[in-house]
PDB file of N, CA and C in Angstrom:
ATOM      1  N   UNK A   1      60.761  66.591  81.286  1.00  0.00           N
ATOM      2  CA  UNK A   1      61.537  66.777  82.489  1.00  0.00           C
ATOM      3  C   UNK A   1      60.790  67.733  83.414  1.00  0.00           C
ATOM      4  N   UNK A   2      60.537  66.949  84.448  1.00  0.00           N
ATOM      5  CA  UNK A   2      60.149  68.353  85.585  1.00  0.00           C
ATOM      6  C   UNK A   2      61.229  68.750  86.137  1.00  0.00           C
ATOM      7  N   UNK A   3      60.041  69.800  87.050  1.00  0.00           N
ATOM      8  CA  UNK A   3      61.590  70.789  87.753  1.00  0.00           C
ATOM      9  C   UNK A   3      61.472  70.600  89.418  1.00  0.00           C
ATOM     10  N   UNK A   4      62.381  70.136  90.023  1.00  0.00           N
ATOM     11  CA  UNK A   4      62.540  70.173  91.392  1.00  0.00           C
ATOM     12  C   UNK A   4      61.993  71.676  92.135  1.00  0.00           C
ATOM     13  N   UNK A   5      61.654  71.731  93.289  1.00  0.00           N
ATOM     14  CA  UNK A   5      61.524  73.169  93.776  1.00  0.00           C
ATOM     15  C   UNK A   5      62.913  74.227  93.287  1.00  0.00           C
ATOM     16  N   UNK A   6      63.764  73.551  93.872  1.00  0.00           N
ATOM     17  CA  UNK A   6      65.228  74.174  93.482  1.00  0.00           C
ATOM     18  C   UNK A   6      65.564  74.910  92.051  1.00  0.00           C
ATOM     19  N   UNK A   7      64.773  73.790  91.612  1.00  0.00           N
ATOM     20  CA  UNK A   7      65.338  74.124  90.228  1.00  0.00           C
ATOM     21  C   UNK A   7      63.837  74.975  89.529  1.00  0.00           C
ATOM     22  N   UNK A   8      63.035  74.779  89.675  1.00  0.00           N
ATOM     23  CA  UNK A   8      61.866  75.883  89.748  1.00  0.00           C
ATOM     24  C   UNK A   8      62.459  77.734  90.083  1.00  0.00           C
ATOM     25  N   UNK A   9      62.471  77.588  91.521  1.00  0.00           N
ATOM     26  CA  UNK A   9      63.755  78.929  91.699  1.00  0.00           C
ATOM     27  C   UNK A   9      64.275  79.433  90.797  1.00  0.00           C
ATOM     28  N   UNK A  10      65.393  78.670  90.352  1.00  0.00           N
ATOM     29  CA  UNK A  10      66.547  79.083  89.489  1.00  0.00           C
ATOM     30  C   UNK A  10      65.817  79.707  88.132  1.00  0.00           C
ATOM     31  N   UNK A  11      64.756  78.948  87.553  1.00  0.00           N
ATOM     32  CA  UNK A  11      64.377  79.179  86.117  1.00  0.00           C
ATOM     33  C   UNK A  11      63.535  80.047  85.868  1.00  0.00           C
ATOM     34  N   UNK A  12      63.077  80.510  87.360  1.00  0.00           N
ATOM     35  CA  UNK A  12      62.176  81.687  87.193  1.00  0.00           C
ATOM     36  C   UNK A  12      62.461  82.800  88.126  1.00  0.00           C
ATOM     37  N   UNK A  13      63.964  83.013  88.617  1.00  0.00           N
ATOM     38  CA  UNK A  13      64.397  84.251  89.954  1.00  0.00           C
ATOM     39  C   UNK A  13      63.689  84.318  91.055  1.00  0.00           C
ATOM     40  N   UNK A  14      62.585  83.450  91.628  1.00  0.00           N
ATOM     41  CA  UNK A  14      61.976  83.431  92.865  1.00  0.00           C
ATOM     42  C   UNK A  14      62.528  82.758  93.432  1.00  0.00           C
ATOM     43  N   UNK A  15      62.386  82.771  95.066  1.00  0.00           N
ATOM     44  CA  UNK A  15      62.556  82.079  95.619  1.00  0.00           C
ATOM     45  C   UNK A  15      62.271  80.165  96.377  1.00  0.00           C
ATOM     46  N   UNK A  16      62.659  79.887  96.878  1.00  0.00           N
ATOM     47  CA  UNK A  16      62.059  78.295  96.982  1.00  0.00           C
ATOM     48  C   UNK A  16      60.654  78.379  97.573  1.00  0.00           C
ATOM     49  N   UNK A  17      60.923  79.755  98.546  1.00  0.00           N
ATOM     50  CA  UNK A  17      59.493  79.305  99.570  1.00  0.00           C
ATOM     51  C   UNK A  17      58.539  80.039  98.879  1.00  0.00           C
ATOM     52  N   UNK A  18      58.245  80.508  97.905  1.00  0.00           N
ATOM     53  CA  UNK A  18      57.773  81.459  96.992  1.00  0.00           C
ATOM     54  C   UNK A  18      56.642  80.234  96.046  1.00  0.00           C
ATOM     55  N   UNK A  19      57.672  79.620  95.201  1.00  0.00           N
ATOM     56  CA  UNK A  19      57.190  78.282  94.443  1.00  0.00           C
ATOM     57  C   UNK A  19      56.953  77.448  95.851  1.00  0.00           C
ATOM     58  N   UNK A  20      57.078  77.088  96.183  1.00  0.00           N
ATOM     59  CA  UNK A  20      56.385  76.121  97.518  1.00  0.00           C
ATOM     60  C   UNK A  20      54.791  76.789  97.979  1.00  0.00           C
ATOM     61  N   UNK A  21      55.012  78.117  98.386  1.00  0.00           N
ATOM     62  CA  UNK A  21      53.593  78.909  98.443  1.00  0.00           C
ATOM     63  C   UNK A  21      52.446  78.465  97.172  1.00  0.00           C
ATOM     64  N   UNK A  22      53.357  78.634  96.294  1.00  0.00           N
ATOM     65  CA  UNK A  22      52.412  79.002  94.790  1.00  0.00           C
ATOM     66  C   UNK A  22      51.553  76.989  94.550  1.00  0.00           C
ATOM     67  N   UNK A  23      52.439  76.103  94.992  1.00  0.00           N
ATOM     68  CA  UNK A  23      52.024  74.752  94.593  1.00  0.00           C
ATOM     69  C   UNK A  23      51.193  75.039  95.873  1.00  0.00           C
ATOM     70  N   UNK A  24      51.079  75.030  97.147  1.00  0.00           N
ATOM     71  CA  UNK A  24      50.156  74.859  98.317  1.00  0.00           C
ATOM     72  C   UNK A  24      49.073  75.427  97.968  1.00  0.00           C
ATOM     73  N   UNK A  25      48.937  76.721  97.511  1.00  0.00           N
ATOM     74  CA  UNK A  25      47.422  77.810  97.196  1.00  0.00           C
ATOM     75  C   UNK A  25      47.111  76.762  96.376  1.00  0.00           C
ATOM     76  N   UNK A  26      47.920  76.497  95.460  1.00  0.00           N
ATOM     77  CA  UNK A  26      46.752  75.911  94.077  1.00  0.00           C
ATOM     78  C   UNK A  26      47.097  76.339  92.982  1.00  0.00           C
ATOM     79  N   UNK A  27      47.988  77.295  93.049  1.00  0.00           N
ATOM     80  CA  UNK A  27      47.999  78.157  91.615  1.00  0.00           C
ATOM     81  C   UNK A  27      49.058  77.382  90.612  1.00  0.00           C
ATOM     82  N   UNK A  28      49.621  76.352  91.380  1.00  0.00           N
ATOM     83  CA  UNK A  28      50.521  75.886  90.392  1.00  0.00           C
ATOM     84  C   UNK A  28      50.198  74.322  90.320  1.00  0.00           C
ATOM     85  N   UNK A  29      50.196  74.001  89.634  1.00  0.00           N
ATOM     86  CA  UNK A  29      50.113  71.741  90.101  1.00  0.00           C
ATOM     87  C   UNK A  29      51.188  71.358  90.010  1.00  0.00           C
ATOM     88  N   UNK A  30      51.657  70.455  90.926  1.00  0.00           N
ATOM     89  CA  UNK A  30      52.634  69.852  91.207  1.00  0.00           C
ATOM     90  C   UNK A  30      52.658  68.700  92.048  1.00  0.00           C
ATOM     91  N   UNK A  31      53.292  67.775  91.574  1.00  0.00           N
ATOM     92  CA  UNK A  31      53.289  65.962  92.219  1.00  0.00           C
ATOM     93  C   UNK A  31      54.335  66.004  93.455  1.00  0.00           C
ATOM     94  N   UNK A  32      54.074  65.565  94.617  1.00  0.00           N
ATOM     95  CA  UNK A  32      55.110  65.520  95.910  1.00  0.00           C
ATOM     96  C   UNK A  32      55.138  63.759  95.535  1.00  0.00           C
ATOM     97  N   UNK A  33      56.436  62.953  95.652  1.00  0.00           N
ATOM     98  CA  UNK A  33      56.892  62.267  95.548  1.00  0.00           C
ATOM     99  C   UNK A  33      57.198  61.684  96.514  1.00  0.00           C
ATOM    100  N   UNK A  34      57.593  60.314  96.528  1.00  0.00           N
ATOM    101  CA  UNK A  34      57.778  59.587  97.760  1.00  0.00           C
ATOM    102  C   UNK A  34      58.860  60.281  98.783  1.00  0.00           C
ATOM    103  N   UNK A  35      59.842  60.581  98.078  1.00  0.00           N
ATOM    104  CA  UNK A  35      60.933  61.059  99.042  1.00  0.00           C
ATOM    105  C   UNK A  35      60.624  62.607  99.920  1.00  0.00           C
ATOM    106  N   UNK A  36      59.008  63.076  99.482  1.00  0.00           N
ATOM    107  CA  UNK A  36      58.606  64.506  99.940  1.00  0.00           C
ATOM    108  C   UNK A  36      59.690  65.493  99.655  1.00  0.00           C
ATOM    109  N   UNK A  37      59.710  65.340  97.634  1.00  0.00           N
ATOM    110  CA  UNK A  37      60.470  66.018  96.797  1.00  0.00           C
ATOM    111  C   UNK A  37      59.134  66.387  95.689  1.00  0.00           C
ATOM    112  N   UNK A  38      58.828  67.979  95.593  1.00  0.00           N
ATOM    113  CA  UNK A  38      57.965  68.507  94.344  1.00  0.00           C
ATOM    114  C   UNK A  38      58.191  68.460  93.139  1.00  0.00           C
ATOM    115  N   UNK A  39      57.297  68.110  92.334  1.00  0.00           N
ATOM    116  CA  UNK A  39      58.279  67.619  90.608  1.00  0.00           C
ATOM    117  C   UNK A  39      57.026  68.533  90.642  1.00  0.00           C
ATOM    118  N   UNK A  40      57.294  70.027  89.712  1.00  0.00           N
ATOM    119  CA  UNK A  40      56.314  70.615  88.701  1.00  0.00           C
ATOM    120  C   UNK A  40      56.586  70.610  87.541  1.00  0.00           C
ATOM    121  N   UNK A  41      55.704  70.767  86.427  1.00  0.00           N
ATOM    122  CA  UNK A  41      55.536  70.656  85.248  1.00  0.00           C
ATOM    123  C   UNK A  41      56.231  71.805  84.965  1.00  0.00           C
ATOM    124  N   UNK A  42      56.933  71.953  83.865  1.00  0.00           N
ATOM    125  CA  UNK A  42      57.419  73.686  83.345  1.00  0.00           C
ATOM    126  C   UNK A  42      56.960  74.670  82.973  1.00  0.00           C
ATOM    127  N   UNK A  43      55.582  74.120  82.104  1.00  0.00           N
ATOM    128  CA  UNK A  43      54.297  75.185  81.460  1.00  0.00           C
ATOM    129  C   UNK A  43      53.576  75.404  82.430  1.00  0.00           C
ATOM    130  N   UNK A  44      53.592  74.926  83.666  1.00  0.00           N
ATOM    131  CA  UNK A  44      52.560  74.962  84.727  1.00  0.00           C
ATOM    132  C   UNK A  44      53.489  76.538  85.215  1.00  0.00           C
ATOM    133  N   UNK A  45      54.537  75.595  85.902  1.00  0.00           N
ATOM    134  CA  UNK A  45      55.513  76.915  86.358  1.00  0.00           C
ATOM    135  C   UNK A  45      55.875  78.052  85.574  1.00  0.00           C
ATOM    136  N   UNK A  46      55.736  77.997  84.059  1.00  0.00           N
ATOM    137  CA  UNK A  46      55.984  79.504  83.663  1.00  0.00           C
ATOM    138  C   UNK A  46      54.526  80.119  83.107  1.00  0.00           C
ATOM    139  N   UNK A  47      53.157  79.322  83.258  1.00  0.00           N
ATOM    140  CA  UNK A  47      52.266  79.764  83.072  1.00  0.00           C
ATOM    141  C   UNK A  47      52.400  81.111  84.066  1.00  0.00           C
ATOM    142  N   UNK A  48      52.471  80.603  85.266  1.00  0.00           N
ATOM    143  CA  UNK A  48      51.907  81.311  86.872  1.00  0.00           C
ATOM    144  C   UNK A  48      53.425  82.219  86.510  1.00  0.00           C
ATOM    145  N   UNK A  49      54.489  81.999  86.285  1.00  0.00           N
ATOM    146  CA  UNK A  49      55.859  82.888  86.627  1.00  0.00           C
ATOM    147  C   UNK A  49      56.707  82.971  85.084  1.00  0.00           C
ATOM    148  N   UNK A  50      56.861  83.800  85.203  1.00  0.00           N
ATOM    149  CA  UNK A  50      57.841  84.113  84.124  1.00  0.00           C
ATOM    150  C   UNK A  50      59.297  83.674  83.692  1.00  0.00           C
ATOM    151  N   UNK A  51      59.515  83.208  82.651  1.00  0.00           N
ATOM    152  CA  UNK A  51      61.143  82.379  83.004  1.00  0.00           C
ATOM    153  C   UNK A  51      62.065  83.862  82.840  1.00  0.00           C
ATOM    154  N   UNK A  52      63.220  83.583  84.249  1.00  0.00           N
ATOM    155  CA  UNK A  52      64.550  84.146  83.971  1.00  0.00           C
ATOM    156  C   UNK A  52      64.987  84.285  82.862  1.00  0.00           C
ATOM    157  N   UNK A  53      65.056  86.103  82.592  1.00  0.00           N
ATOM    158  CA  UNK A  53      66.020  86.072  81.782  1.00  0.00           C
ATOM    159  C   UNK A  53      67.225  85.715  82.114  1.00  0.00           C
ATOM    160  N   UNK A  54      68.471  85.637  81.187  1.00  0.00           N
ATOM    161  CA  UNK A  54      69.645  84.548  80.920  1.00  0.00           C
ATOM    162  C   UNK A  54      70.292  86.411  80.921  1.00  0.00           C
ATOM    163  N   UNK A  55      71.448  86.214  82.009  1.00  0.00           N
ATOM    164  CA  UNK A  55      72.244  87.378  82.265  1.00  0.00           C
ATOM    165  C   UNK A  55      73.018  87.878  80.965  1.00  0.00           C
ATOM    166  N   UNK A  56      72.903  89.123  80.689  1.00  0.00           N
ATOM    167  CA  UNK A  56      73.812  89.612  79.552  1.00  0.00           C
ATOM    168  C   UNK A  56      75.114  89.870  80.095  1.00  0.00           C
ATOM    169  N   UNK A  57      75.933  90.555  79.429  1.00  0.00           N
ATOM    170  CA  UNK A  57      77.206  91.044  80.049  1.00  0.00           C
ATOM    171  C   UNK A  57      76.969  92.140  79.502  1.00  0.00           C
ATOM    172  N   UNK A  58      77.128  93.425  80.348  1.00  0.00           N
ATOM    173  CA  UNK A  58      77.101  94.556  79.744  1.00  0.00           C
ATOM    174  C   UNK A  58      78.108  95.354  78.941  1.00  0.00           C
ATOM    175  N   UNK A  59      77.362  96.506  78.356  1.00  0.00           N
ATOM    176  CA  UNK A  59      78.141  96.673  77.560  1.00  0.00           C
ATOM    177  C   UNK A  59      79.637  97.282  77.823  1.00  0.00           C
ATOM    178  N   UNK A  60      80.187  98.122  79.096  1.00  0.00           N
ATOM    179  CA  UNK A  60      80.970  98.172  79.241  1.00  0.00           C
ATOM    180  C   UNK A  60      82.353  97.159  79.908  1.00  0.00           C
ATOM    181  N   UNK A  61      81.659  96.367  79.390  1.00  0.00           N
ATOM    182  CA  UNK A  61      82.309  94.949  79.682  1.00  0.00           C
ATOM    183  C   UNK A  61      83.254  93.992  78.639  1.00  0.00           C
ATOM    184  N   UNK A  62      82.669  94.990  77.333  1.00  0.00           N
ATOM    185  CA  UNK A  62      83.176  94.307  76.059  1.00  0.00           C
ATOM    186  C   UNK A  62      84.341  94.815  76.147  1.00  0.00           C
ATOM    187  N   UNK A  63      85.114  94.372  75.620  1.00  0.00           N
ATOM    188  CA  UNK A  63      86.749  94.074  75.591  1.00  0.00           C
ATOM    189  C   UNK A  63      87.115  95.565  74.214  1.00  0.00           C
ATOM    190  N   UNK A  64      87.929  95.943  73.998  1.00  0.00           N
ATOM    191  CA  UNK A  64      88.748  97.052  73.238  1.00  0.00           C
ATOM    192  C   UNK A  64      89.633  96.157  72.526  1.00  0.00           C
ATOM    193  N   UNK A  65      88.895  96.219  70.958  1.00  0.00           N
ATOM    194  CA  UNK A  65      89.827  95.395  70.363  1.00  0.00           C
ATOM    195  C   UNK A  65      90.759  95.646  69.937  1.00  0.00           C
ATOM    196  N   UNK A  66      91.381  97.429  69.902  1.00  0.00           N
ATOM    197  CA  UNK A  66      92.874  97.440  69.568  1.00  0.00           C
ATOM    198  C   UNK A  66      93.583  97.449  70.628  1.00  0.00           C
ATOM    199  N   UNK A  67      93.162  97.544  71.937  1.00  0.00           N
ATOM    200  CA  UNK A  67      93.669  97.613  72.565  1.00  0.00           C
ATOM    201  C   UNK A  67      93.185  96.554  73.745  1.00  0.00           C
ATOM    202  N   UNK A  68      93.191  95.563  74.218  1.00  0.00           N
ATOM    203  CA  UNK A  68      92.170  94.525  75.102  1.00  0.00           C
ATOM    204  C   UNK A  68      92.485  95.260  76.761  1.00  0.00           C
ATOM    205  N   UNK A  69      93.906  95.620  76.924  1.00  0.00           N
ATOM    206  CA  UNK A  69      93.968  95.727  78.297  1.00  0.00           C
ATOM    207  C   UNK A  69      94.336  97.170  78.758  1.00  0.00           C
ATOM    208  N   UNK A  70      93.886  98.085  77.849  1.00  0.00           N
ATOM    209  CA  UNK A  70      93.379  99.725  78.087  1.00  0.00           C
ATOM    210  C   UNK A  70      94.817 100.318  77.321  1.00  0.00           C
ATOM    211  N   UNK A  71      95.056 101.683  77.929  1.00  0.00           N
ATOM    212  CA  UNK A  71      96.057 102.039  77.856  1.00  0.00           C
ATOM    213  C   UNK A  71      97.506 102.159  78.182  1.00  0.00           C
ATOM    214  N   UNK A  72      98.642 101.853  78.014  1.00  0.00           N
ATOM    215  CA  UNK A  72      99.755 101.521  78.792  1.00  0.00           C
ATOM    216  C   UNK A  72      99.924 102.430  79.518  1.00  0.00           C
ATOM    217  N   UNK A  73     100.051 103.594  79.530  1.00  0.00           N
ATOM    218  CA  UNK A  73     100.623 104.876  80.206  1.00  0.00           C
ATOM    219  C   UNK A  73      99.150 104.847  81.417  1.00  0.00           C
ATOM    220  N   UNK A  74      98.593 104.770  81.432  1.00  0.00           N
ATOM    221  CA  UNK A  74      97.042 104.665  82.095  1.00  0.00           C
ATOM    222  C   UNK A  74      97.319 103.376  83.497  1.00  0.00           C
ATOM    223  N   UNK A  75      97.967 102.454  82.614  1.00  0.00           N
ATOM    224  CA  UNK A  75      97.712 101.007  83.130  1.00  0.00           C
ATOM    225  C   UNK A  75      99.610 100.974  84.148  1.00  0.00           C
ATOM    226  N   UNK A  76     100.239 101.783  83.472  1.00  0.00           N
ATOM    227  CA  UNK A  76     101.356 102.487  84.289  1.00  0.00           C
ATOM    228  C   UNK A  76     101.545 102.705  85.908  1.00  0.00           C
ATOM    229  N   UNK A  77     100.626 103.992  85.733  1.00  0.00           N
ATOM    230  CA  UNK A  77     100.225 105.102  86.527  1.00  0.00           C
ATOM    231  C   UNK A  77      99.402 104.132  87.650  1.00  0.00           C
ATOM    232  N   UNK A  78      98.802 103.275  87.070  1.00  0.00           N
ATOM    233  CA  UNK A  78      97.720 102.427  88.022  1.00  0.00           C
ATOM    234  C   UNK A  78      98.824 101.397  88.948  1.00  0.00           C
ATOM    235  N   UNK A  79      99.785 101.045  88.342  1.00  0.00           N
ATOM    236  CA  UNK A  79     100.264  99.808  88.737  1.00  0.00           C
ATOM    237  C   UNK A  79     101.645 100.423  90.000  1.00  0.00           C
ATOM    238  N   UNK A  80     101.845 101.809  89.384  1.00  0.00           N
ATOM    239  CA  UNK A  80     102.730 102.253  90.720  1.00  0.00           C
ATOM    240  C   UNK A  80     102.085 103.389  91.660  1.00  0.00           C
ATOM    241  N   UNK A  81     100.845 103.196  91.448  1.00  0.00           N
ATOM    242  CA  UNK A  81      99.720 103.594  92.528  1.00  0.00           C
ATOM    243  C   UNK A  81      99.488 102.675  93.923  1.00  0.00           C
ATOM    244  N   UNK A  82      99.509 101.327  93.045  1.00  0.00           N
ATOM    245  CA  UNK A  82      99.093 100.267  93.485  1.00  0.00           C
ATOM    246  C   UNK A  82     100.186  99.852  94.696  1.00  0.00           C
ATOM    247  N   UNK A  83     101.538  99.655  93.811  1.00  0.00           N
ATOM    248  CA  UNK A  83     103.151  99.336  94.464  1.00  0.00           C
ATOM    249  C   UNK A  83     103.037 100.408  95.349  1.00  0.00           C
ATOM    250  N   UNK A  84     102.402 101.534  95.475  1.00  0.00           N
ATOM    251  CA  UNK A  84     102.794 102.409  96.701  1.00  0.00           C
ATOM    252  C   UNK A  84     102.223 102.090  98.035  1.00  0.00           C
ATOM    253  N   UNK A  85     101.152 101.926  97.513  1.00  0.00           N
ATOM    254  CA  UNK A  85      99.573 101.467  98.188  1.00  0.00           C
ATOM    255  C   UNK A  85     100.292 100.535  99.726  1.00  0.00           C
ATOM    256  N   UNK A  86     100.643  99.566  98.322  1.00  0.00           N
ATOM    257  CA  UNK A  86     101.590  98.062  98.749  1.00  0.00           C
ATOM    258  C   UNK A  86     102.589  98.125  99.993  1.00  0.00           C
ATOM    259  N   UNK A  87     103.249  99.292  99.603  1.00  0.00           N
ATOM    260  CA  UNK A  87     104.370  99.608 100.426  1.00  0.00           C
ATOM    261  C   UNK A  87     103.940  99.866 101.726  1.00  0.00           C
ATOM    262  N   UNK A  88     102.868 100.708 101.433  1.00  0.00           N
ATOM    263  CA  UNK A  88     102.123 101.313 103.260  1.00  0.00           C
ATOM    264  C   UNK A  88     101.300 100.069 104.076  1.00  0.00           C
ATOM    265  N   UNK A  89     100.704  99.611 103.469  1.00  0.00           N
ATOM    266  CA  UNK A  89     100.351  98.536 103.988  1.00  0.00           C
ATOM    267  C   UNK A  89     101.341  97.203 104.470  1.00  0.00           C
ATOM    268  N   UNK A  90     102.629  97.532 103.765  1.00  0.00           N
ATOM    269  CA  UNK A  90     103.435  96.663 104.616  1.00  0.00           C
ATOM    270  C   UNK A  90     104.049  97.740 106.183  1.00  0.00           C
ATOM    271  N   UNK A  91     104.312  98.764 105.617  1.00  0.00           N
ATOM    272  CA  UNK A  91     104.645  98.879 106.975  1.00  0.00           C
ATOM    273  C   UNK A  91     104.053  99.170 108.125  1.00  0.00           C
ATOM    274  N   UNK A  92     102.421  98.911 107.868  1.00  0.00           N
ATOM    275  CA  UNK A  92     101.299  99.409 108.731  1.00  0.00           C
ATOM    276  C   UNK A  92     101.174  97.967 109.623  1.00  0.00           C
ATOM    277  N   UNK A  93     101.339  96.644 108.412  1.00  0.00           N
ATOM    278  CA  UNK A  93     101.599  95.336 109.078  1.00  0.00           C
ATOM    279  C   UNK A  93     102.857  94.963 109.866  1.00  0.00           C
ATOM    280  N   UNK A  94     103.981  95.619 109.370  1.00  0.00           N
ATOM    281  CA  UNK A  94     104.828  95.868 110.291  1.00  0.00           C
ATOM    282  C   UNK A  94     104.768  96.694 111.801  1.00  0.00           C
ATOM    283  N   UNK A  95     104.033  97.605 111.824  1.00  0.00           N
ATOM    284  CA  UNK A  95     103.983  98.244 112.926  1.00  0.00           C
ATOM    285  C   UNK A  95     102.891  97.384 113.691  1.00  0.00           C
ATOM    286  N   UNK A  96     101.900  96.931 113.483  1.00  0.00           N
ATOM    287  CA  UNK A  96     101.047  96.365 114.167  1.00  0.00           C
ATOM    288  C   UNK A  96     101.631  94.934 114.856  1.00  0.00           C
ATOM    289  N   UNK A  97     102.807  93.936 114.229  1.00  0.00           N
ATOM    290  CA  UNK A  97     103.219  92.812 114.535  1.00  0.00           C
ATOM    291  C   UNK A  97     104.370  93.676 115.722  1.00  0.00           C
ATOM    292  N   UNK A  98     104.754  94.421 116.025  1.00  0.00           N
ATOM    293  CA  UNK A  98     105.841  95.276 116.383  1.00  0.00           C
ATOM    294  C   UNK A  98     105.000  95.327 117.942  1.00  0.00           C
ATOM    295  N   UNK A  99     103.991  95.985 117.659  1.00  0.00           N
ATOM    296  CA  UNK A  99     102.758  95.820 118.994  1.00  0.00           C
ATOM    297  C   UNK A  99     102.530  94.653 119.624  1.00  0.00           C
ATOM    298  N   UNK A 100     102.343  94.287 118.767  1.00  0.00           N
ATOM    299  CA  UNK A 100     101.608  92.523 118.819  1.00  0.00           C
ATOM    300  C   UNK A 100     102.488  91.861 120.026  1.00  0.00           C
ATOM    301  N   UNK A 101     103.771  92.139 119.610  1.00  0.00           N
ATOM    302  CA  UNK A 101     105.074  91.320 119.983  1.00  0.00           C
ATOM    303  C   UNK A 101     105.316  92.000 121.579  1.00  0.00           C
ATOM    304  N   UNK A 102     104.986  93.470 121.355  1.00  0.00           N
ATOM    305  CA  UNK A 102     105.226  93.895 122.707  1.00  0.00           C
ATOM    306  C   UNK A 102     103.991  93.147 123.603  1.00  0.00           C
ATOM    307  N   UNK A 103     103.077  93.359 123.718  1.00  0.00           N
ATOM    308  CA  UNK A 103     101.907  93.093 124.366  1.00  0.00           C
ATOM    309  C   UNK A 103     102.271  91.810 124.643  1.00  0.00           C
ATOM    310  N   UNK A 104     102.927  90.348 124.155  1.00  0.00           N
ATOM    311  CA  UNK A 104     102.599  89.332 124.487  1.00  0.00           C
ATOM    312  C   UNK A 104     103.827  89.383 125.289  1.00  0.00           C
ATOM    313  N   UNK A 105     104.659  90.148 125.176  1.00  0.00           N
ATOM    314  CA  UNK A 105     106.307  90.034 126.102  1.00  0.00           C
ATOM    315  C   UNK A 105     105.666  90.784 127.666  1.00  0.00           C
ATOM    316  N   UNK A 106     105.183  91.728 127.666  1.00  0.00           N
ATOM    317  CA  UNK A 106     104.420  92.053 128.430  1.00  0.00           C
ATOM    318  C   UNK A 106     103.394  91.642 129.203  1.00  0.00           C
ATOM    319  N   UNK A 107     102.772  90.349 128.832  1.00  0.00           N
ATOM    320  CA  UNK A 107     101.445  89.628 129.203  1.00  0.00           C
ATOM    321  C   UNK A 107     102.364  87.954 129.959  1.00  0.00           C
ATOM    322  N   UNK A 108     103.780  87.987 128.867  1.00  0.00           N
ATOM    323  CA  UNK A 108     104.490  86.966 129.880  1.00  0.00           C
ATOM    324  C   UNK A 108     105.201  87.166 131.659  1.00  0.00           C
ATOM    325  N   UNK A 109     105.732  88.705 130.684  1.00  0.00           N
ATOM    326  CA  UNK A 109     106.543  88.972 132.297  1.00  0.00           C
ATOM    327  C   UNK A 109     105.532  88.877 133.157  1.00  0.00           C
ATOM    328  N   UNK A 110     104.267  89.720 133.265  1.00  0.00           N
ATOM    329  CA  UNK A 110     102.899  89.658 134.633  1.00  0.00           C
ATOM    330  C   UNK A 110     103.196  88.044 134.759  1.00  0.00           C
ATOM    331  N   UNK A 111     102.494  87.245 133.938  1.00  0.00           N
ATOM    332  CA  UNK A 111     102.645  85.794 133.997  1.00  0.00           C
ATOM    333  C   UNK A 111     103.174  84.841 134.823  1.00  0.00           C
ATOM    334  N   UNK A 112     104.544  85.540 134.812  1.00  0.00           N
ATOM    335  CA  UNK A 112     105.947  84.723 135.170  1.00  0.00           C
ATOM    336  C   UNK A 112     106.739  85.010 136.384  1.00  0.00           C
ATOM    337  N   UNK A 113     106.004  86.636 137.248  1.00  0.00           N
ATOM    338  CA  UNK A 113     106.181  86.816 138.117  1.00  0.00           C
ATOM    339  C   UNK A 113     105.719  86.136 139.542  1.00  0.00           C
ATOM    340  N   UNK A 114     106.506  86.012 140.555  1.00  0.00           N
ATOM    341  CA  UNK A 114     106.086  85.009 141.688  1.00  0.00           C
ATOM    342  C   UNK A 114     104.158  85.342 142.081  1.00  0.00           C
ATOM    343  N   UNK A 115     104.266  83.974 142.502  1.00  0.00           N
ATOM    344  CA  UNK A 115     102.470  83.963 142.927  1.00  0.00           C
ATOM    345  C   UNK A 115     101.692  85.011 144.259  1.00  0.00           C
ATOM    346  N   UNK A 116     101.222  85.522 144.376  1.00  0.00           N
ATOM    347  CA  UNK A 116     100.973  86.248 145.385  1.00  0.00           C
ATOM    348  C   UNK A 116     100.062  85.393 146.713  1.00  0.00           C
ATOM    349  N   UNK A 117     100.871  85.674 147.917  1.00  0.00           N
ATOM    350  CA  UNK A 117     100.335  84.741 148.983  1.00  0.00           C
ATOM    351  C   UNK A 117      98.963  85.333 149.956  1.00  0.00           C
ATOM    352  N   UNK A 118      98.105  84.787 149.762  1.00  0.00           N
ATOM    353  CA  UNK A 118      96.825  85.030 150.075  1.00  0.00           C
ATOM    354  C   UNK A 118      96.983  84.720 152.012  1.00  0.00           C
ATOM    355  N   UNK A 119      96.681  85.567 153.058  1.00  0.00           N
ATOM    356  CA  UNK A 119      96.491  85.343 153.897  1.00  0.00           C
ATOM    357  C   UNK A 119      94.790  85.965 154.273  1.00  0.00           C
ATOM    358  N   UNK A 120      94.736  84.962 155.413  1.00  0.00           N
ATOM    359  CA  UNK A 120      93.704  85.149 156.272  1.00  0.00           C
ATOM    360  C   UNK A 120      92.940  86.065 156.674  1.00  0.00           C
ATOM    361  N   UNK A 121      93.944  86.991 157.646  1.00  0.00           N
ATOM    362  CA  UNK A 121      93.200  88.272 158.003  1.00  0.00           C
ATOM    363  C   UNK A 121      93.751  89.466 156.858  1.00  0.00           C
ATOM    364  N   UNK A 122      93.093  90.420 156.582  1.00  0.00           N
ATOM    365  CA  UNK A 122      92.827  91.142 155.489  1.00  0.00           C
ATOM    366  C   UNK A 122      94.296  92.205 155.862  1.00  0.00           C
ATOM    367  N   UNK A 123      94.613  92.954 157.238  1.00  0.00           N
ATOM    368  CA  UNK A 123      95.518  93.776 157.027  1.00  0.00           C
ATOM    369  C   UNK A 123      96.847  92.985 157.560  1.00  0.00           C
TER     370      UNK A 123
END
């Protein structure tokens, strides 16, 4: 199986125009195809580049097996932090729609008032 440019990228963390550079110099061989699509070889491509490592999950990522979702009293404290949080932000969205509402009642009346009659001479 070769590897598309794309997929070249992916298997080694460079970029496309990177492997595109590397087949043009020379440093890599690679077949352009009718559709002016690059098929490289894989030993070619990890001769010249190194394959991606495969992402770990770190370690503070591993799960607590007596406990998976922390502490309750912890996870408490967090959750009516949160509900407070919640609360201000509604009434911050409340006050702003409160504005909102004035400004467009305000932008109708100008609107809706009679047209002003343009004459000729200036005074």
């Amino acid at each position: 199986m070769r590897y598309t440019l794309g997929q070249a990228a992916k298997a080694t963390g460079k970029s496309k125009t990177t492997i595109h550079r590397a087949v043009a110099k020379g440093l890599i061989s690679g077949e352009k195809g009718q559709n002016g699509e690059y098929r490289i070889d894989p030993a070619e491509l990890h001769r010249v580049f190194q394959l991606k490592k495969p992402e770990t999950v770190p370690d503070s990522a591993i799960w607590n097996e007596t406990r998976p979702y922390g502490d309750p009293t912890e996870l408490a404290a967090r959750i009516k932090g949160l509900e407070e949080m919640l609360v201000r932000e509604r009434e911050a969205l409340d006050e702003v729609r409160a504005d909102r509402d004035a400004w467009k009642q305000q932008a109708t009346a100008l609107l809706s008032g009679p047209p002003r009659t343009r004459r000729w001479w200036p005074w």
